[in-house]
Protein backbone atom coordinates (compact mmCIF):
# COMPACT_ATOMS: atom_id res chain seq x y z
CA UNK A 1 -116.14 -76.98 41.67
CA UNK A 2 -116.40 -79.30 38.68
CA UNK A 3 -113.97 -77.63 36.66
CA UNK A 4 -111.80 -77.70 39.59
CA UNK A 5 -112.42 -81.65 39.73
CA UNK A 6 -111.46 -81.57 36.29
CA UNK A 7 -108.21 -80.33 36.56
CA UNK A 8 -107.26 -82.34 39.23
CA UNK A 9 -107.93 -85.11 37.02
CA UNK A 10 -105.78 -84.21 34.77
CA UNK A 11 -102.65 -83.87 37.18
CA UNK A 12 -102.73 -88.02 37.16
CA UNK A 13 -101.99 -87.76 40.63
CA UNK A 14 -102.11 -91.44 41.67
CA UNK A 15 -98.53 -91.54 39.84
CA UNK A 16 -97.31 -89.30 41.93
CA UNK A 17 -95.43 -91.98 43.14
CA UNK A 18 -92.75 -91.57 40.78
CA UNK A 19 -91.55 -88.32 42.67
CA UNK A 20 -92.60 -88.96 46.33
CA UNK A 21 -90.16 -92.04 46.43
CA UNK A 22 -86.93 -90.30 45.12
CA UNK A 23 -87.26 -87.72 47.33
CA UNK A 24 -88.12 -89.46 50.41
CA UNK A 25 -85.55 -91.38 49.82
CA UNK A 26 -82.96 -88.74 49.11
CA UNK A 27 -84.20 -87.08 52.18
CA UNK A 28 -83.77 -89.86 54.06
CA UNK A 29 -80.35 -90.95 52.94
CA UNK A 30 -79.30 -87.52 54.10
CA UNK A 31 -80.84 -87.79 57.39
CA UNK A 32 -78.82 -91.16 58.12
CA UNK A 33 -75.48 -90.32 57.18
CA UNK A 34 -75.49 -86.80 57.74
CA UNK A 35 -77.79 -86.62 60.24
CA UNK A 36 -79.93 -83.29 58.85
CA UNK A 37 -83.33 -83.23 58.71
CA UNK A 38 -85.32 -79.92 57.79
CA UNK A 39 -88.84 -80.67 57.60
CA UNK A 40 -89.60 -76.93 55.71
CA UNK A 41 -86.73 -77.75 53.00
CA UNK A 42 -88.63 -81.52 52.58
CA UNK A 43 -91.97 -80.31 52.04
CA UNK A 44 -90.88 -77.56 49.71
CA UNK A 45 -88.81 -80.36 47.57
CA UNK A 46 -91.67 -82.66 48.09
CA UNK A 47 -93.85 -79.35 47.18
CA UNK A 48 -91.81 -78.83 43.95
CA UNK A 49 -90.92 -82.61 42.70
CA UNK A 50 -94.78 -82.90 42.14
CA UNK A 51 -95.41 -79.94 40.72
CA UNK A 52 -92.45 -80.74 37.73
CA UNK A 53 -93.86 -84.14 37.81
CA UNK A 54 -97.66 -82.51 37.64
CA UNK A 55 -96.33 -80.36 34.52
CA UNK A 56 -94.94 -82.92 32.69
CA UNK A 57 -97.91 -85.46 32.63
CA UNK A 58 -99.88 -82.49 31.57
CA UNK A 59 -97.90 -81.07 28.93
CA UNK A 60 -96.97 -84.18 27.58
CA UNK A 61 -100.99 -84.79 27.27
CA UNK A 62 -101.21 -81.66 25.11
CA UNK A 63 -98.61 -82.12 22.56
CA UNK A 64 -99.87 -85.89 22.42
CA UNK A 65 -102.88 -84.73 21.31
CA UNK A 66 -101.39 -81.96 19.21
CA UNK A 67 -99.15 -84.93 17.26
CA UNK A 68 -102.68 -86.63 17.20
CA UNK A 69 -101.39 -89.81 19.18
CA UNK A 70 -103.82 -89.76 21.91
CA UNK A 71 -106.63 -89.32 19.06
CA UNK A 72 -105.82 -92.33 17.16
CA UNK A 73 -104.75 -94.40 19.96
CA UNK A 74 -107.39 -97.61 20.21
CA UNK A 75 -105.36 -99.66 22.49
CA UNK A 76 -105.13 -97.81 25.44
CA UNK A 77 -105.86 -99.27 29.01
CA UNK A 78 -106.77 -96.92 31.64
CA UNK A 79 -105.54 -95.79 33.80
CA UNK A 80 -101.98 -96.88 32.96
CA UNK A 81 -101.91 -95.54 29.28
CA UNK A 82 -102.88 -93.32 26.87
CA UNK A 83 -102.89 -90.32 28.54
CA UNK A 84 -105.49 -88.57 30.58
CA UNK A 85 -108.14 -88.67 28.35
CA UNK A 86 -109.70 -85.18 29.19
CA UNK A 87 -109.31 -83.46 26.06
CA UNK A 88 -110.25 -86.48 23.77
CA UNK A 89 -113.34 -86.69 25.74
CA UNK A 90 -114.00 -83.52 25.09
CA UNK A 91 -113.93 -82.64 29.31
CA UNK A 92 -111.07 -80.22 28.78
CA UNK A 93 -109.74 -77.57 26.13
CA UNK A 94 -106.49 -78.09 24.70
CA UNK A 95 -105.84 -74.22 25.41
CA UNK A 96 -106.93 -75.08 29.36
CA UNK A 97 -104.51 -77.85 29.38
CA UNK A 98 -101.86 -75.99 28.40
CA UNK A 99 -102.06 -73.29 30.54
CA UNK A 100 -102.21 -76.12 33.58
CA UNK A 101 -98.78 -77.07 32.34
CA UNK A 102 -97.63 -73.66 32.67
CA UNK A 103 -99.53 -73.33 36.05
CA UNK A 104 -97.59 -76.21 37.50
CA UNK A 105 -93.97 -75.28 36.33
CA UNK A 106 -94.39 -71.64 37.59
CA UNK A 107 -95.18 -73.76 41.39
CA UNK A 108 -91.86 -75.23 40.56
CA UNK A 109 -90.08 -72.71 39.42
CA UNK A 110 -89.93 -70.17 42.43
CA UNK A 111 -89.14 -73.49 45.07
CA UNK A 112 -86.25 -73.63 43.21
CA UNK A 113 -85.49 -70.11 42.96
CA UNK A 114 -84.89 -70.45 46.94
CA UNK A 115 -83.27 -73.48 47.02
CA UNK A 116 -80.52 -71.93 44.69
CA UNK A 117 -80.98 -68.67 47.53
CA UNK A 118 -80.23 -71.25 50.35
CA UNK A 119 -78.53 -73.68 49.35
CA UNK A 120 -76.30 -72.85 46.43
CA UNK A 121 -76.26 -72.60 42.46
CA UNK A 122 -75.68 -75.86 42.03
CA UNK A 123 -79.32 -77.57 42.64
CA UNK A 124 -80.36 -74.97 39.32
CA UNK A 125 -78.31 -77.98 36.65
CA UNK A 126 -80.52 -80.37 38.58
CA UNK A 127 -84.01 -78.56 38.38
CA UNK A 128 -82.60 -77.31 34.66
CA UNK A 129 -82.35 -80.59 33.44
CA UNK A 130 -85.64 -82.37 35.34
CA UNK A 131 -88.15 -79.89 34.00
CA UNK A 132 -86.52 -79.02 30.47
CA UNK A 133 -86.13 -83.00 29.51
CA UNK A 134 -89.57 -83.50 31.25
CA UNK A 135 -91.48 -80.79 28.93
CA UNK A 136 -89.55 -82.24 26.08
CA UNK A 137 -90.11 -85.41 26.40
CA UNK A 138 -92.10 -84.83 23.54
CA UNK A 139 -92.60 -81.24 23.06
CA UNK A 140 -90.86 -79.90 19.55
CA UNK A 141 -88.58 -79.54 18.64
CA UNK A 142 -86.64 -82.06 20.78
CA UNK A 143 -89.34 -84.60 21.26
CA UNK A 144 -86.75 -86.66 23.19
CA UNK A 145 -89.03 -89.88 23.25
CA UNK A 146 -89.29 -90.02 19.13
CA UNK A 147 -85.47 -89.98 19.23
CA UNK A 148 -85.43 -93.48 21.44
CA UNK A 149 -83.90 -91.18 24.53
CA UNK A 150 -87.00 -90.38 26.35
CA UNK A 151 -86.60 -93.40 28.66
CA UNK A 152 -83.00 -92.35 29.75
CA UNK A 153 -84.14 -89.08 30.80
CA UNK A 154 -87.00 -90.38 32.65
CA UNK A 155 -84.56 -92.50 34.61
CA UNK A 156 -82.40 -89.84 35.30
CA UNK A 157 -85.00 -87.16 35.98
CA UNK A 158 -87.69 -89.50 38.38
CA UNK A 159 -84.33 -91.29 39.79
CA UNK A 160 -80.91 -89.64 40.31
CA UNK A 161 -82.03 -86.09 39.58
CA UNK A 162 -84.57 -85.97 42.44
CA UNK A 163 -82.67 -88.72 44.58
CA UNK A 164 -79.76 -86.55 44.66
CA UNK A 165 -81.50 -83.20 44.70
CA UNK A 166 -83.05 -83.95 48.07
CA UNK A 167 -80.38 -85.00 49.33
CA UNK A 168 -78.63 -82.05 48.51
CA UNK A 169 -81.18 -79.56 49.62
CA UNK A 170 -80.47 -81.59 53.31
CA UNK A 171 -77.25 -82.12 53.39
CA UNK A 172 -75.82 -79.15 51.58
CA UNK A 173 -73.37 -81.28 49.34
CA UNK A 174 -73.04 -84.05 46.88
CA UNK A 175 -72.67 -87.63 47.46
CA UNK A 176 -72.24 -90.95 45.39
CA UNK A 177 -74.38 -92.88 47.95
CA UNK A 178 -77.72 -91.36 46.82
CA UNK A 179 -76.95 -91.81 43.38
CA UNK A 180 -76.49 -95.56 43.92
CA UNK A 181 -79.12 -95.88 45.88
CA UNK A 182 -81.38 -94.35 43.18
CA UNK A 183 -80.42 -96.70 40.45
CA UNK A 184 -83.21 -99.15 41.53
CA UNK A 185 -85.29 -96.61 41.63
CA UNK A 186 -84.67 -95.03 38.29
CA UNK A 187 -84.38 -98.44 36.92
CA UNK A 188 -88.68 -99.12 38.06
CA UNK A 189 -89.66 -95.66 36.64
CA UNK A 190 -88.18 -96.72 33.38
CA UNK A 191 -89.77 -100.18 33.48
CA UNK A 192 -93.47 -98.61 34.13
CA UNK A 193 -92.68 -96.30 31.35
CA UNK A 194 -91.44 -98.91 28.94
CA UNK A 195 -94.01 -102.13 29.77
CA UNK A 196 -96.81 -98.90 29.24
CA UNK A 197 -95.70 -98.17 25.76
CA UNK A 198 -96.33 -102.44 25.08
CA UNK A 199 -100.42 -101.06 25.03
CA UNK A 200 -99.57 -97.67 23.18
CA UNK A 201 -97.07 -99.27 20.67
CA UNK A 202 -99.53 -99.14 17.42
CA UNK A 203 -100.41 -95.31 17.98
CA UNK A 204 -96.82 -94.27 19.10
CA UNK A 205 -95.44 -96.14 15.69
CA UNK A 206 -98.13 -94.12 13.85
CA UNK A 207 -97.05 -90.96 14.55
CA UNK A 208 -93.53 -91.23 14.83
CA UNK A 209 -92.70 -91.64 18.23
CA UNK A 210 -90.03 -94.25 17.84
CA UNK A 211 -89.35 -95.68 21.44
CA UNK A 212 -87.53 -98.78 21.99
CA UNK A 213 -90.83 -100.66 22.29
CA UNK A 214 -91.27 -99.46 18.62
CA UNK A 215 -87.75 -99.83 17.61
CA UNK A 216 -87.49 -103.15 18.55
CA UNK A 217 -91.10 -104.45 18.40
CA UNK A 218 -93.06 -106.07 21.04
CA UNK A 219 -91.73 -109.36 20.71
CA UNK A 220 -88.02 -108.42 20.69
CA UNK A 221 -89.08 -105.59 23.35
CA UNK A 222 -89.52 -107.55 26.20
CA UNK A 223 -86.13 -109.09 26.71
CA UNK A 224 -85.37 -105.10 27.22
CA UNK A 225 -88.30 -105.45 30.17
CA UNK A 226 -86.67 -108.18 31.68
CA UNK A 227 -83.25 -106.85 31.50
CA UNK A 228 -84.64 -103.43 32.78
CA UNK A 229 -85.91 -105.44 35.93
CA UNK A 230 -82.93 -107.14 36.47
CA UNK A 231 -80.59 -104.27 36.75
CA UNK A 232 -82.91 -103.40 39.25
CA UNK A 233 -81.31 -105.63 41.65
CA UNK A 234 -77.87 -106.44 39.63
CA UNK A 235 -77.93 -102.75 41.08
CA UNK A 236 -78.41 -103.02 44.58
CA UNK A 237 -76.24 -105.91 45.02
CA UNK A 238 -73.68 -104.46 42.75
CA UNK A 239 -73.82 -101.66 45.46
CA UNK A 240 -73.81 -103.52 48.79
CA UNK A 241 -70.45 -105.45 47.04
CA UNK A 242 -68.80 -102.11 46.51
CA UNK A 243 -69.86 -100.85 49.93
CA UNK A 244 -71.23 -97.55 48.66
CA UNK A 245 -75.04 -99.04 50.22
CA UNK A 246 -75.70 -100.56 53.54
CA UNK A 247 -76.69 -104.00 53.79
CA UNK A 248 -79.65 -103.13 54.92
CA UNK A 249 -81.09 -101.99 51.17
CA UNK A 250 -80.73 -105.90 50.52
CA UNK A 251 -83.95 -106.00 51.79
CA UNK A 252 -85.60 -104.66 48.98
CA UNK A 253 -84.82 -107.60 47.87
CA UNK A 254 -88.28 -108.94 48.73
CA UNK A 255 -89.73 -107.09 45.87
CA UNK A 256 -88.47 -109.75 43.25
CA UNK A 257 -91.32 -111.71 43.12
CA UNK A 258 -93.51 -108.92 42.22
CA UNK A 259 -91.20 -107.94 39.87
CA UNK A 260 -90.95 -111.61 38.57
CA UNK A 261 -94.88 -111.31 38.48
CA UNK A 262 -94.10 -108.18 35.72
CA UNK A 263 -91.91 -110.20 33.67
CA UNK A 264 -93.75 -113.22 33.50
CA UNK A 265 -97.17 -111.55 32.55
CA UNK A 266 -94.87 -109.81 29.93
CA UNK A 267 -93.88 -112.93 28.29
CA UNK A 268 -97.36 -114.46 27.52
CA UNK A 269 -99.24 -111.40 26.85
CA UNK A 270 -96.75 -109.01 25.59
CA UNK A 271 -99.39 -108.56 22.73
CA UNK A 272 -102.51 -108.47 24.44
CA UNK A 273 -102.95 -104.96 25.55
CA UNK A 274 -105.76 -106.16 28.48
CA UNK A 275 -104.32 -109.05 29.54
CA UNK A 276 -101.25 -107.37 29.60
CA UNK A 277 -102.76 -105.06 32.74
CA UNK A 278 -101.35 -107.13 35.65
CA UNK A 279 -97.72 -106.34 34.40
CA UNK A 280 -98.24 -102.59 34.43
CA UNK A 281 -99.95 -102.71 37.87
CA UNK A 282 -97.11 -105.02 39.24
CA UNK A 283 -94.30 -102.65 38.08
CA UNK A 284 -95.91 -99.98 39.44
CA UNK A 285 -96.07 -102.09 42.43
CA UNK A 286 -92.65 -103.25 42.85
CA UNK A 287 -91.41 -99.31 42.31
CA UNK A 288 -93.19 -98.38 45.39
CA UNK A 289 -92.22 -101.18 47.36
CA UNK A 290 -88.81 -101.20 46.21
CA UNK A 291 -88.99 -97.11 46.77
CA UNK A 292 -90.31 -97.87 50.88
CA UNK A 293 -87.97 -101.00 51.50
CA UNK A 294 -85.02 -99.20 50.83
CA UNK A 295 -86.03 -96.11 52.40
CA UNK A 296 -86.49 -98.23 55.39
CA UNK A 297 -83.28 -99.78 55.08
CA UNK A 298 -81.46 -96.11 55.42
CA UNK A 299 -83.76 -95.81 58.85
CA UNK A 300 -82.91 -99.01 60.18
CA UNK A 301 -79.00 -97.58 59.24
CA UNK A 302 -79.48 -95.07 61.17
CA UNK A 303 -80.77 -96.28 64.31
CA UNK A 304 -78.87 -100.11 64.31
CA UNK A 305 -75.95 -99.38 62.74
């Protein structure tokens, strides 16, 4: 039972956030304008999300610790960075963490097996790129975060890949609408990722893993924050204007101060990594209440409108 404990640990689980909202939301999206709703299809997507989310926290806590970041990484705050901490505390083998990583992907892999079965060949370039880029992120030889890309494809993966993959598993087809809706969304999962590295910046620089809080340095760094934040909601206006969203996501809206919170706790202790703590929490924040307010705003589409 404790080992069992153990590897749950490891899983990170309270970030699971990062692929329950995209595909509620996608879920939802297709429930409002297309009016489907398979509760089997959402809890395998739901079901297999998690699991590549589950596989990339771990694996990306192995080949940290194989690049020795996690090891001479003194700045961490838990539990929003730095990694898990298991094997550097000696709780877990480097061998068992690997094979968790494995573990998780093969959950993933057969969900999507029958999703390509039922619902056609075209959800496999979506699950392709999501678990690929999410092992990668900084497995060799791509290591897409040294290369200053691993915040794009975390965008893309924990926002439009899974946004638009649960809507498709619903609805059967593609859509812009779920893309646009997702940009907020994939916009918040790169701003937790990015104000994170602000804490992990002199460990990351030390072993090559040249991010953009690293290319630019902290103080440069968070004018990208802010500007990450406010495309945010540059996005979800841009989208009501162009009539791709309903007016209702203008509700989300209300997460602005939180996300003002973020910024401002940026700006003063940007290189304080503990005092720096109520930015992470608040971006985390404002990408699961920006996640729920527009999911809400799809349900009060469908019943109002």
């Amino acid at each position: 039972m404790s080992r069992i404990k153990l590897y749950l640990q490891e899983l990170r689980a309270p970030f699971f956030t990062g692929s329950i909202v995209p595909v509620v939301l996608g879920a939802v999206i297709a429930w409002a304008k297309v009016g489907q709703f398979h509760w089997g299809w959402f809890i395998l997507t739901l079901i297999g999300g998690m699991a590549l989310h589950a596989g990339a926290n771990v694996s990306n806590d192995y080949y940290d610790h194989i690049s020795g970041n996690d090891e001479v990484n003194r700045e961490f705050v838990r539990p929003f960075t730095g990694g898990s901490r298991m094997i550097q505390k000696g709780l877990m083998t480097p061998r068992e963490v690997l094979i968790e990583a494995m573990a998780l992907y093969a959950v993933a892999i057969p969900i999507g097996i029958y999703f390509i079965v039922v619902r056609g060949p075209l959800i496999l370039l979506l699950g392709a790129i999501g678990a690929l880029s999410g092992f990668f992120y900084t497995a060799p030889p791509l290591k897409l975060v040294h290369r200053g890309v691993g915040e794009i494809f975390i965008g893309l993966n924990f926002g439009v890949l899974m946004t638009l993959g649960a809507y498709y598993v619903q609805a059967g087809s593609f859509a812009w609408e779920p893309v646009v809706a997702s940009l907020p969304v994939a916009f918040l999962i790169v701003a937790i990722l990015y104000i994170n590295e602000f804490q992990d910046y002199t460990a990351d620089k030390a072993v090559g893993k040249r991010h953009w809080v690293v290319r630019l340095g902290k103080e440069r760094a968070v004018w990208g924050f802010v500007a990450i934040m406010a495309l945010t909601y540059l996005s979800i206006l841009a989208g009501v204007a162009g009539r791709v969203l309903t007016p209702w996501t203008l509700i989300a809206l209300l997460t602005v101060p939180l996300s003002l919170k973020a910024v401002t706790v940026a700006h003063k202790s940007y290189n304080d990594s503990k005092a720096l703590t109520p930015a992470n929490a608040a971006t985390i924040g404002a990408h699961l209440t920006t996640g729920i307010a527009l999911t809400i705003a799809y349900i009060l589409h469908h019943y109002i409108s």
